[in-house]
C-alpha atoms as a PDB file:
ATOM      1  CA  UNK A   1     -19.268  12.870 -15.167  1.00  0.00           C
ATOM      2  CA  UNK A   2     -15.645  13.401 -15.192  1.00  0.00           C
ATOM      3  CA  UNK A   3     -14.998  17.129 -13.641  1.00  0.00           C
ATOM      4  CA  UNK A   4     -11.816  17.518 -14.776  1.00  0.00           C
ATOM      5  CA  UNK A   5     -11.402  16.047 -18.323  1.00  0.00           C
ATOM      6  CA  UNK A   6     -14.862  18.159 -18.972  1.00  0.00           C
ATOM      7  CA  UNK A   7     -13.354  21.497 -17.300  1.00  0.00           C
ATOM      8  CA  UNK A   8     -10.284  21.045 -20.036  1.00  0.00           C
ATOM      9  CA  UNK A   9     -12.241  20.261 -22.786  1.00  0.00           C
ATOM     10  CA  UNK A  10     -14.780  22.579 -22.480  1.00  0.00           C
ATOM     11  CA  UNK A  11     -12.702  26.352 -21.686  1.00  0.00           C
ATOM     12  CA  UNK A  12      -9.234  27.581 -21.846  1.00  0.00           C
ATOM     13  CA  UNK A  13      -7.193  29.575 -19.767  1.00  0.00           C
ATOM     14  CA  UNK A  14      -8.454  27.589 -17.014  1.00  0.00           C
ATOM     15  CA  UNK A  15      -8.177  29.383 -13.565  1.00  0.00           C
ATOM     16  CA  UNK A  16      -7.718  27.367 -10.497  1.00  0.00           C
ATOM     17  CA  UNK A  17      -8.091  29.363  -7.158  1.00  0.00           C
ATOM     18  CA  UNK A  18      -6.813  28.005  -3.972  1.00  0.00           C
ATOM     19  CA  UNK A  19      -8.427  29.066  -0.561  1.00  0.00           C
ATOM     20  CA  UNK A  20      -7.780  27.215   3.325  1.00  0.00           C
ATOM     21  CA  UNK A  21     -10.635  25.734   4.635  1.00  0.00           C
ATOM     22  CA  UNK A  22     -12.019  27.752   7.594  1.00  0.00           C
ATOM     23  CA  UNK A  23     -10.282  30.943   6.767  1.00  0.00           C
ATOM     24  CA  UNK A  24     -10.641  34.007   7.486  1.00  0.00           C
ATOM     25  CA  UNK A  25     -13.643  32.280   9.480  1.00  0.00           C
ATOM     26  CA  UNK A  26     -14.427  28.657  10.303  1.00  0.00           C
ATOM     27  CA  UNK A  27     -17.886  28.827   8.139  1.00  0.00           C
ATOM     28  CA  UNK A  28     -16.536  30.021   5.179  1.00  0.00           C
ATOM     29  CA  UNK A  29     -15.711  27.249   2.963  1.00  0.00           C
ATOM     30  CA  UNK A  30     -18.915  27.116   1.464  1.00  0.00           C
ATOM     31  CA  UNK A  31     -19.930  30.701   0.849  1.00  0.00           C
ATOM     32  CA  UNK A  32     -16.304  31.133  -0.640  1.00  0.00           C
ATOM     33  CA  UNK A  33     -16.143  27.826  -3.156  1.00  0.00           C
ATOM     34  CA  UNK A  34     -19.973  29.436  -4.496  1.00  0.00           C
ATOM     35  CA  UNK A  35     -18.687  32.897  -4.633  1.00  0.00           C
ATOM     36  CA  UNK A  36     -15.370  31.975  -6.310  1.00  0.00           C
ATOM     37  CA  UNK A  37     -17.264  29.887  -9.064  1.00  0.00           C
ATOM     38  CA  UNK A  38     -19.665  32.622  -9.480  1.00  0.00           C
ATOM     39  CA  UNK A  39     -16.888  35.023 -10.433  1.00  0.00           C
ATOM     40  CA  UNK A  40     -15.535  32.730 -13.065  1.00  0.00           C
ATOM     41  CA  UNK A  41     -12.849  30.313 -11.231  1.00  0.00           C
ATOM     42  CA  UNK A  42     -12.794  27.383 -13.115  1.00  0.00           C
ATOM     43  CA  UNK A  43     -11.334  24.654 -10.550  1.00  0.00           C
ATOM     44  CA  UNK A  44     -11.512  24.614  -7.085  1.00  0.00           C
ATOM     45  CA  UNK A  45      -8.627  23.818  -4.921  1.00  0.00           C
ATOM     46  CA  UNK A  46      -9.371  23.527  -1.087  1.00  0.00           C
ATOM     47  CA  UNK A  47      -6.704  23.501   1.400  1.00  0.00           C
ATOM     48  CA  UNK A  48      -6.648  21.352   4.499  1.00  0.00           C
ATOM     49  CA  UNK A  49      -4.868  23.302   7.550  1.00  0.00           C
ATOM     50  CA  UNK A  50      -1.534  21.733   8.709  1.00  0.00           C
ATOM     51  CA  UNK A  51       0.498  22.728  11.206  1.00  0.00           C
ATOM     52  CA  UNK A  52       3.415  22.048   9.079  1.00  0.00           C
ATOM     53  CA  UNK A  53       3.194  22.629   5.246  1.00  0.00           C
ATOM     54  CA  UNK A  54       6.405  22.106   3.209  1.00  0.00           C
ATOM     55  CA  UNK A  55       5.200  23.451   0.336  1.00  0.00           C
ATOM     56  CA  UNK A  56       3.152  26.453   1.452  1.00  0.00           C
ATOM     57  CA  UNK A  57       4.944  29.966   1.973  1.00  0.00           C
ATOM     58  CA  UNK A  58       4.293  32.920   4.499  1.00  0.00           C
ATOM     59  CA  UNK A  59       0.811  33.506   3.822  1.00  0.00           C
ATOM     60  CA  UNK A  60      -0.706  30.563   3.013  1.00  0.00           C
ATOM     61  CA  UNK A  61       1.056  28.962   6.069  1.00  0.00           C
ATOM     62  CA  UNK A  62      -0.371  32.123   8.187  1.00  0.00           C
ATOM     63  CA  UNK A  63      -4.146  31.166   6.520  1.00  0.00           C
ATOM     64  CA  UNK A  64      -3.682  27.521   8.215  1.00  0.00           C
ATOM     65  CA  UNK A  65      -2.262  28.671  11.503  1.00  0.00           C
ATOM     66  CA  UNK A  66      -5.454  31.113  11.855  1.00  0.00           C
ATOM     67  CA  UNK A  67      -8.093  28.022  10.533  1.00  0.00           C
ATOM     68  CA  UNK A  68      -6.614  25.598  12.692  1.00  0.00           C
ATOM     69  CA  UNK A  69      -7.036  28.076  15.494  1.00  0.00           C
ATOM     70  CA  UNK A  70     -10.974  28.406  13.992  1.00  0.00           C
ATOM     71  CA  UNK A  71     -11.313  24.977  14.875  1.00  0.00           C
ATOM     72  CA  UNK A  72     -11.212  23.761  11.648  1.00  0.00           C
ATOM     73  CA  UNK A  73      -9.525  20.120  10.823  1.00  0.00           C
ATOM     74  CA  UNK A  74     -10.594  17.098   8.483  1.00  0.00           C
ATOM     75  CA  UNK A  75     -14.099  16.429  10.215  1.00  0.00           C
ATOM     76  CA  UNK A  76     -15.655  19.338  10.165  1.00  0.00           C
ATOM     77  CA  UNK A  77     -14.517  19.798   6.818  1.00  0.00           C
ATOM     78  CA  UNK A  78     -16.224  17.120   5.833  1.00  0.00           C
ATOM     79  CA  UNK A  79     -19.200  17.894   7.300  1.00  0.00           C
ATOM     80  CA  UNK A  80     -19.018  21.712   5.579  1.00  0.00           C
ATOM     81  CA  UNK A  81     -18.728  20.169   2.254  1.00  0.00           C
ATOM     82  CA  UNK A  82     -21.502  18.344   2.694  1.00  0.00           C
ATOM     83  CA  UNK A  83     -23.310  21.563   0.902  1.00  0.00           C
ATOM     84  CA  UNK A  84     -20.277  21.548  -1.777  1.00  0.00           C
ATOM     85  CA  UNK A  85     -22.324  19.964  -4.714  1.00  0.00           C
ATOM     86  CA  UNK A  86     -25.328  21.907  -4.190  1.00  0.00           C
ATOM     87  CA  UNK A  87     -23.398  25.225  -4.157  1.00  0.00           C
ATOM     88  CA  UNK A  88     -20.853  24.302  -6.694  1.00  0.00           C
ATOM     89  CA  UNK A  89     -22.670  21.426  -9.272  1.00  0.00           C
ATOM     90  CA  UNK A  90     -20.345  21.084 -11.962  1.00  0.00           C
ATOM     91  CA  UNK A  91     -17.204  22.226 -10.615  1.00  0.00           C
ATOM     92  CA  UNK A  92     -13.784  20.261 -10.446  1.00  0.00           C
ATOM     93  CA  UNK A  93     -13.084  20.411  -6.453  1.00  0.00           C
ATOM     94  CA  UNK A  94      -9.487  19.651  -5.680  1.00  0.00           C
ATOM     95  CA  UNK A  95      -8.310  18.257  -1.848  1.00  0.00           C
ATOM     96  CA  UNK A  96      -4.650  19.991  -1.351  1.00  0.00           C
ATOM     97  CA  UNK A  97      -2.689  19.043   1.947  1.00  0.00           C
ATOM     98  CA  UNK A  98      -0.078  16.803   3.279  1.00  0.00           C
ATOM     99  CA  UNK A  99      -0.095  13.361   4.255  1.00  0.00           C
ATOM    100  CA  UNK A 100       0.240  12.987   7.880  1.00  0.00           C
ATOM    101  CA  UNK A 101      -3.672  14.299   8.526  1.00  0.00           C
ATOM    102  CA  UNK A 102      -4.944  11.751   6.016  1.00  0.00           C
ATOM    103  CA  UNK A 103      -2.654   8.803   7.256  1.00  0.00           C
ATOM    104  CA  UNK A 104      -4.196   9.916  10.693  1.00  0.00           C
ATOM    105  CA  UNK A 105      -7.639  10.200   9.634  1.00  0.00           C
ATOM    106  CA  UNK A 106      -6.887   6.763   8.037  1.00  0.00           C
ATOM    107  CA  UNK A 107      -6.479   6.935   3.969  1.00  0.00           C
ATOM    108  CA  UNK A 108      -9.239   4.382   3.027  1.00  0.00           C
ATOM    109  CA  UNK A 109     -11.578   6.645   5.393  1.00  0.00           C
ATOM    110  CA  UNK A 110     -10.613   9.880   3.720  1.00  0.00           C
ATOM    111  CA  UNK A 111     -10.718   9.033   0.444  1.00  0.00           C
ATOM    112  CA  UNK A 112     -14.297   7.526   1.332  1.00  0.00           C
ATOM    113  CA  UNK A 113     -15.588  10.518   2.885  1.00  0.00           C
ATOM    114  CA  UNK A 114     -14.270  12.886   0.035  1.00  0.00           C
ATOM    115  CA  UNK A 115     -16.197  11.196  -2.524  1.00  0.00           C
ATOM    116  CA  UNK A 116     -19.103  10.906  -1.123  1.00  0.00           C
ATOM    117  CA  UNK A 117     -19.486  14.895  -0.436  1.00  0.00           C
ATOM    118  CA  UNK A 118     -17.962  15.042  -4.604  1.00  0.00           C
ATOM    119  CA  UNK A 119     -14.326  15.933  -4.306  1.00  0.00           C
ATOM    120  CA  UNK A 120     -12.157  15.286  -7.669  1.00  0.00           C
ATOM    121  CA  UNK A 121      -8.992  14.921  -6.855  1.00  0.00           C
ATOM    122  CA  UNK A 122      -6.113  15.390  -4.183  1.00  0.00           C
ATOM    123  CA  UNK A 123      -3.303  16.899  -4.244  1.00  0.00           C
ATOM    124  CA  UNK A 124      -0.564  15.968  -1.507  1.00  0.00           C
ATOM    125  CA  UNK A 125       2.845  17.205  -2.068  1.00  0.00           C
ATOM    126  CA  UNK A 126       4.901  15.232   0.369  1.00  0.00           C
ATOM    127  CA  UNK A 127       3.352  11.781  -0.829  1.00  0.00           C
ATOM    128  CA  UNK A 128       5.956   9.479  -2.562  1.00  0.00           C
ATOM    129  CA  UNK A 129       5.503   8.344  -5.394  1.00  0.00           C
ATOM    130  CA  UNK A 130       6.684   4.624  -4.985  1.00  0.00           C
ATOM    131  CA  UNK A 131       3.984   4.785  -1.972  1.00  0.00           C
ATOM    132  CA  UNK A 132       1.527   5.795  -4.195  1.00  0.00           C
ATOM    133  CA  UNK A 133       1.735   3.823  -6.346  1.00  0.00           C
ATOM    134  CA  UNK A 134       2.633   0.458  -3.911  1.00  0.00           C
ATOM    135  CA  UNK A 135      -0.080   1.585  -1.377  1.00  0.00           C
ATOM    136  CA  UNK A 136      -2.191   4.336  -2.405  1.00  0.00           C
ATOM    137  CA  UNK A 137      -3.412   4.261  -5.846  1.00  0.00           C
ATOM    138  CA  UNK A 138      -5.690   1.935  -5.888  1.00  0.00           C
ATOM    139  CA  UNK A 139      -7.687   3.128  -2.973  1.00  0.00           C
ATOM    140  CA  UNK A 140      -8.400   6.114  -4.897  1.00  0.00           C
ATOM    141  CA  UNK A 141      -9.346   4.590  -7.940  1.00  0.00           C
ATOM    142  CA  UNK A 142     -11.918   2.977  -6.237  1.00  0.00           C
ATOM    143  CA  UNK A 143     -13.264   6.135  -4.978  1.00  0.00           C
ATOM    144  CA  UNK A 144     -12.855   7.490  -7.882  1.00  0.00           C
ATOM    145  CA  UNK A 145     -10.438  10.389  -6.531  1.00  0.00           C
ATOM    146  CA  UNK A 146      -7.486  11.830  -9.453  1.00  0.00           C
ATOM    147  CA  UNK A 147      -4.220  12.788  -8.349  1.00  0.00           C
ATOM    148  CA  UNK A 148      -2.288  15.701  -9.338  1.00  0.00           C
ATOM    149  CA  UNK A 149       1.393  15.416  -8.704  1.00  0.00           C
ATOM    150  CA  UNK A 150       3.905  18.605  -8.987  1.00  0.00           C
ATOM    151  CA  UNK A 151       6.557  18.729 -11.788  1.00  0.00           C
ATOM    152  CA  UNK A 152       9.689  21.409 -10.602  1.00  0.00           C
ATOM    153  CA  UNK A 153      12.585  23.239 -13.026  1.00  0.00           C
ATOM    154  CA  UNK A 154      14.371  20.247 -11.340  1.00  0.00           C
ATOM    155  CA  UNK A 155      12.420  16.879 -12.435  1.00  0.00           C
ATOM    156  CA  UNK A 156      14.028  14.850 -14.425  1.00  0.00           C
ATOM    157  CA  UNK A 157      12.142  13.862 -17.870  1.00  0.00           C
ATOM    158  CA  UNK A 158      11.913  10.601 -16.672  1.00  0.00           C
ATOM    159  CA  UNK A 159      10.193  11.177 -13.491  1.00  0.00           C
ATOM    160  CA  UNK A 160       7.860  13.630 -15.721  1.00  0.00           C
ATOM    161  CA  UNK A 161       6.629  11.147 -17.692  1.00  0.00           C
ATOM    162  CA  UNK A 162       6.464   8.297 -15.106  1.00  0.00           C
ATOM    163  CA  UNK A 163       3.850  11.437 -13.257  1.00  0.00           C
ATOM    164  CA  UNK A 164       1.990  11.589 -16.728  1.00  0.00           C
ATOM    165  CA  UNK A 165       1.388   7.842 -16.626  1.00  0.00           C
ATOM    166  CA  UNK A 166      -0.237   8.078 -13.401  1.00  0.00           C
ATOM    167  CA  UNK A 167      -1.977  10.962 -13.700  1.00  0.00           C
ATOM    168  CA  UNK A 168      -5.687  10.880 -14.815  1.00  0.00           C
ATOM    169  CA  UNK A 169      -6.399  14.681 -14.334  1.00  0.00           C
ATOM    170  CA  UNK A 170      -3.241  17.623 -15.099  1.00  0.00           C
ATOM    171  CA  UNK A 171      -0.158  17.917 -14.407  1.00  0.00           C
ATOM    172  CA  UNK A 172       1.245  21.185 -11.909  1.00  0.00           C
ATOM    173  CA  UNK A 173       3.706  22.691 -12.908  1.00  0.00           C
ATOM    174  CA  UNK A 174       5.797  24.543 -10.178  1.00  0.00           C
ATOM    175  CA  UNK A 175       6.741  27.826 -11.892  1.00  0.00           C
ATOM    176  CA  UNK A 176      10.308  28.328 -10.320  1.00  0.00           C
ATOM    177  CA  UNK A 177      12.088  27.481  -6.631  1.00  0.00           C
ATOM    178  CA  UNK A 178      10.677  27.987  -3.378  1.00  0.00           C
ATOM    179  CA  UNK A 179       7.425  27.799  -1.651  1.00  0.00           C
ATOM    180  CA  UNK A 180       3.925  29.068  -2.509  1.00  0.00           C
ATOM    181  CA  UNK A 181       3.668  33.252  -2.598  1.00  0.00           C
ATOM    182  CA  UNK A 182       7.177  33.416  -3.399  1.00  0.00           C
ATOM    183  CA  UNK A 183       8.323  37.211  -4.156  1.00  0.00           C
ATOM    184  CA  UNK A 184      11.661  36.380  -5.950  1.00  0.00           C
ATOM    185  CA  UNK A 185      11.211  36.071  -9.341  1.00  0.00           C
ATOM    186  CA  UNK A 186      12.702  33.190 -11.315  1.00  0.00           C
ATOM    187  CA  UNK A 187      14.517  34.239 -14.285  1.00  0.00           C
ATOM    188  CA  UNK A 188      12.480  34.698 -17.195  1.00  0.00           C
ATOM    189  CA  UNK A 189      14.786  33.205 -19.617  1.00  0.00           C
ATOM    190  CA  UNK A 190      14.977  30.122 -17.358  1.00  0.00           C
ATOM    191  CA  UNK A 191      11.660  29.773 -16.529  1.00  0.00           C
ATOM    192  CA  UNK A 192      10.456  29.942 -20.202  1.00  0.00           C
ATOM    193  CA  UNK A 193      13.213  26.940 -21.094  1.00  0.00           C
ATOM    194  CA  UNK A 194      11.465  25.349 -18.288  1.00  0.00           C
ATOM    195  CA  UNK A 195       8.092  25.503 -19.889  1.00  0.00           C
ATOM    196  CA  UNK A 196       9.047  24.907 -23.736  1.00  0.00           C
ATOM    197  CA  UNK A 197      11.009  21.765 -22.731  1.00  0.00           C
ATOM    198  CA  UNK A 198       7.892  20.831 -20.931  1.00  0.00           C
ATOM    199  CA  UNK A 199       5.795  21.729 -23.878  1.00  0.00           C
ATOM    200  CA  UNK A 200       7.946  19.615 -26.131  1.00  0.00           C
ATOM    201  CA  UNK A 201       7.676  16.473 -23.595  1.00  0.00           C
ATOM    202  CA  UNK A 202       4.055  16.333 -25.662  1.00  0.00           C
ATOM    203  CA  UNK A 203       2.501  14.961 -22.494  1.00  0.00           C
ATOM    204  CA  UNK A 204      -0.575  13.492 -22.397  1.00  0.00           C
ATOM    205  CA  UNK A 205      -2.523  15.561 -19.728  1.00  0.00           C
ATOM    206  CA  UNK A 206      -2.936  18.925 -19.456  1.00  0.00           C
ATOM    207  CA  UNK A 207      -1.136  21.382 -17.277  1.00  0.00           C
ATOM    208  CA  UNK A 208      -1.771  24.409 -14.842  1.00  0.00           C
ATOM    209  CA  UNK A 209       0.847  26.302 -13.607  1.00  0.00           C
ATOM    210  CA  UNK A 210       1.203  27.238  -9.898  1.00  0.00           C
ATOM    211  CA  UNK A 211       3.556  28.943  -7.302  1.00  0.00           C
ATOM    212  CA  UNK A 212       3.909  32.856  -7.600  1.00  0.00           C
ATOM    213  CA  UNK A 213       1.005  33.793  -9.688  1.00  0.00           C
ATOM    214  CA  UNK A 214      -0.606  37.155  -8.144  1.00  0.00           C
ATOM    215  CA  UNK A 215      -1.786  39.294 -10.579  1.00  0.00           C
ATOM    216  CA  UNK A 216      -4.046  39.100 -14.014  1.00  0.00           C
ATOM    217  CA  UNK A 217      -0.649  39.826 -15.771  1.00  0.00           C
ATOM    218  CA  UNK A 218       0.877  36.515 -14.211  1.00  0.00           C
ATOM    219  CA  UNK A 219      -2.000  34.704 -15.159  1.00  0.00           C
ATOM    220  CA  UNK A 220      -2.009  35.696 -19.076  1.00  0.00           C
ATOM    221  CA  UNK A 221       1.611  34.803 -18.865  1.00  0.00           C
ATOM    222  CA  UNK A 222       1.376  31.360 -17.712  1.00  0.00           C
ATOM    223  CA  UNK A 223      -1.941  30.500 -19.715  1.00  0.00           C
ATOM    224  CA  UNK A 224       0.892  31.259 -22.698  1.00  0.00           C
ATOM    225  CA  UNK A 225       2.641  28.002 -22.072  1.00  0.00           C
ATOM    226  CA  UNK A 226      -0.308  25.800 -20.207  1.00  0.00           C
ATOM    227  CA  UNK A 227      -4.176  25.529 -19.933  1.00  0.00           C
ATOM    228  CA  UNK A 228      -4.283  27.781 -16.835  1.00  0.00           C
ATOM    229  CA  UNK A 229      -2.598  28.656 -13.734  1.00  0.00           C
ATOM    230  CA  UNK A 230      -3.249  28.274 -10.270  1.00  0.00           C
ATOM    231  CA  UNK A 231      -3.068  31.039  -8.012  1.00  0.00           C
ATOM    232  CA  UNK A 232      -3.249  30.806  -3.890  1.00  0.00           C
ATOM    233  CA  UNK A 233      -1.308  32.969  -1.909  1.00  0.00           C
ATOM    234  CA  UNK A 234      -2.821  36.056  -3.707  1.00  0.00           C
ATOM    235  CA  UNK A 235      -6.126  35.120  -3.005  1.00  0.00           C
ATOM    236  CA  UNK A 236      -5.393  34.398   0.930  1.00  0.00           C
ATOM    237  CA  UNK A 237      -4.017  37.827   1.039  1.00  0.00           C
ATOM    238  CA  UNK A 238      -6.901  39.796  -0.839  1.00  0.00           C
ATOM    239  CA  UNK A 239      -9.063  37.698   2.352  1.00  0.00           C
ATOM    240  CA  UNK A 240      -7.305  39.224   5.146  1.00  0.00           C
ATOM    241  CA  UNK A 241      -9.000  42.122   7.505  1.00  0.00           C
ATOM    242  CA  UNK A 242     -12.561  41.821   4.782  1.00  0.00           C
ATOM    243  CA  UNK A 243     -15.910  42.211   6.116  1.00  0.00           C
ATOM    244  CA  UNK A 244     -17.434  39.940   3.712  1.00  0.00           C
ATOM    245  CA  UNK A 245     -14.754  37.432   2.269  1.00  0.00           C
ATOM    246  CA  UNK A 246     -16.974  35.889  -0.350  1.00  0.00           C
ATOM    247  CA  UNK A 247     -17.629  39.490  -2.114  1.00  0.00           C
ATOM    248  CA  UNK A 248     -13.799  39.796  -1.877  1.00  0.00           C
ATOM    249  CA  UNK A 249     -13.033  36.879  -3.252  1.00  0.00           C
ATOM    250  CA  UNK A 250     -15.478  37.285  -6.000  1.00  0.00           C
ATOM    251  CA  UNK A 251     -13.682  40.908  -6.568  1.00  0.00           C
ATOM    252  CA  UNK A 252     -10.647  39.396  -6.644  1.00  0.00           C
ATOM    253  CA  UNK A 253     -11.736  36.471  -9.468  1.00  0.00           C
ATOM    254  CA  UNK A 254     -13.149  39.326 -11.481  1.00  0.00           C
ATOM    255  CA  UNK A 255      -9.921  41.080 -12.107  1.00  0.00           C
ATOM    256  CA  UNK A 256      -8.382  38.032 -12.959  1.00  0.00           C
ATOM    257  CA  UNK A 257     -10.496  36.634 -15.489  1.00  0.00           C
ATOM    258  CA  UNK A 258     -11.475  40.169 -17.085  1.00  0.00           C
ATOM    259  CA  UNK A 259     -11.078  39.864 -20.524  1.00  0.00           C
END
């Protein structure tokens, strides 16, 4: 079964929750993915630790230094989600990290080793897209992994619909400039040309929209002009100085989906 295409078809408002492997302890990728789907997050988006994350901001860069620290890196992740599809059966579980660990891990390896513990897709911010498409693409085809790419205020429509084309699962859609857990907000008026000119594009896979989403009111906001949002940075933060970070991060799920 297709995760993602079924997630999409079957809900709205779609919330994606991203968490850091092996933070706020090295054993808690599991017990978090089960207690975040058991709260209501709809997609799963895992981040692999890196030392140097272009995209990530203060807090989510703070969650890697701390799981790298743990111990954590790509094969003991691999082993942890080993218990991912019994915990988590049906939902869409999302790789997000940069390429240098995967080149070094060697791609063809990776991408084998994600599908076999059921990982959807990967997201990696800082791959090209000519060297995805020369070099990568096909190798995760045949593992059956779907990549997401990131659309900014600042892609051209070209470029947008050359990422549609590609695609096979949704489109993210970087909510204004600047890294992850951003606190200056974009303008409004800006940011809501952004998302009618992408609305008008009349793309062909569906979109979440990420970067600076804290809060339930955020989260209404963005499901206004896509089929969910992604928040991160947030979630790291309601994890920090817990007792029991799965009941946390169930907590924090709750508020966010409340009707």
């Amino acid at each position: 079964m297709d995760r993602i295409k079924h997630a999409f078809a079957s809900k709205t408002n779609l919330l994606n929750t991203y968490f850091t492997a092996g933070y706020p302890s090295l054993h808690d990728t599991i017990p978090l993915a089960k207690a975040l789907v058991e709260a209501g997050a709809d997609i799963l988006e895992i981040g692999m630790p890196f030392s140097d994350p272009l995209a990530d901001g203060p807090i989510i860069q703070g969650s890697s230094s701390v799981a790298l620290a743990n111990g954590m890196n790509l094969p003991v992740l691999f082993e942890q989600l080993k218990g991912l599809r019994a915990a988590v059966p049906e939902t869409p579980v999302l790789l997000m990290g940069y390429l240098n660990p995967v080149m070094q891990f060697g791609v063809e390896e990776f991408c084998r080793q994600a599908a076999a513990v059921g990982i959807d897709g990967l997201i990696l911010p800082d791959l090209p897209l000519a060297e995805y498409e020369e070099f990568y693409q096909e190798t995760f085809k045949k593992y059956g992994l779907k990549a997401v790419f990131l659309i900014t205020p600042q892609t051209s429509e070209e470029r947008i619909r050359r990422l549609d084309n590609l695609s096979e699962a949704f489109l993210y859609l970087v909510s204004g400039p600047g890294t992850t857990g951003g606190t200056t907000l974009p303008d409004a008026v800006v940011q809501e040309q952004y998302f009618e000119r992408i609305a008008a594009l009349k793309l062909r896979n569906p979109r979440l929209i990420g970067f600076g989403i804290a809060d339930k009111a955020g989260f209404d906001r963005a499901c206004q002009h896509a089929e969910g949002a992604i928040i991160g940075s947030a979630l790291i933060r309601a994890l920090e100085d817990v007792d029991d970070a799965p009941a946390a991060a169930g907590r924090f799920v709750r508020v966010i989906k409340q009707a």
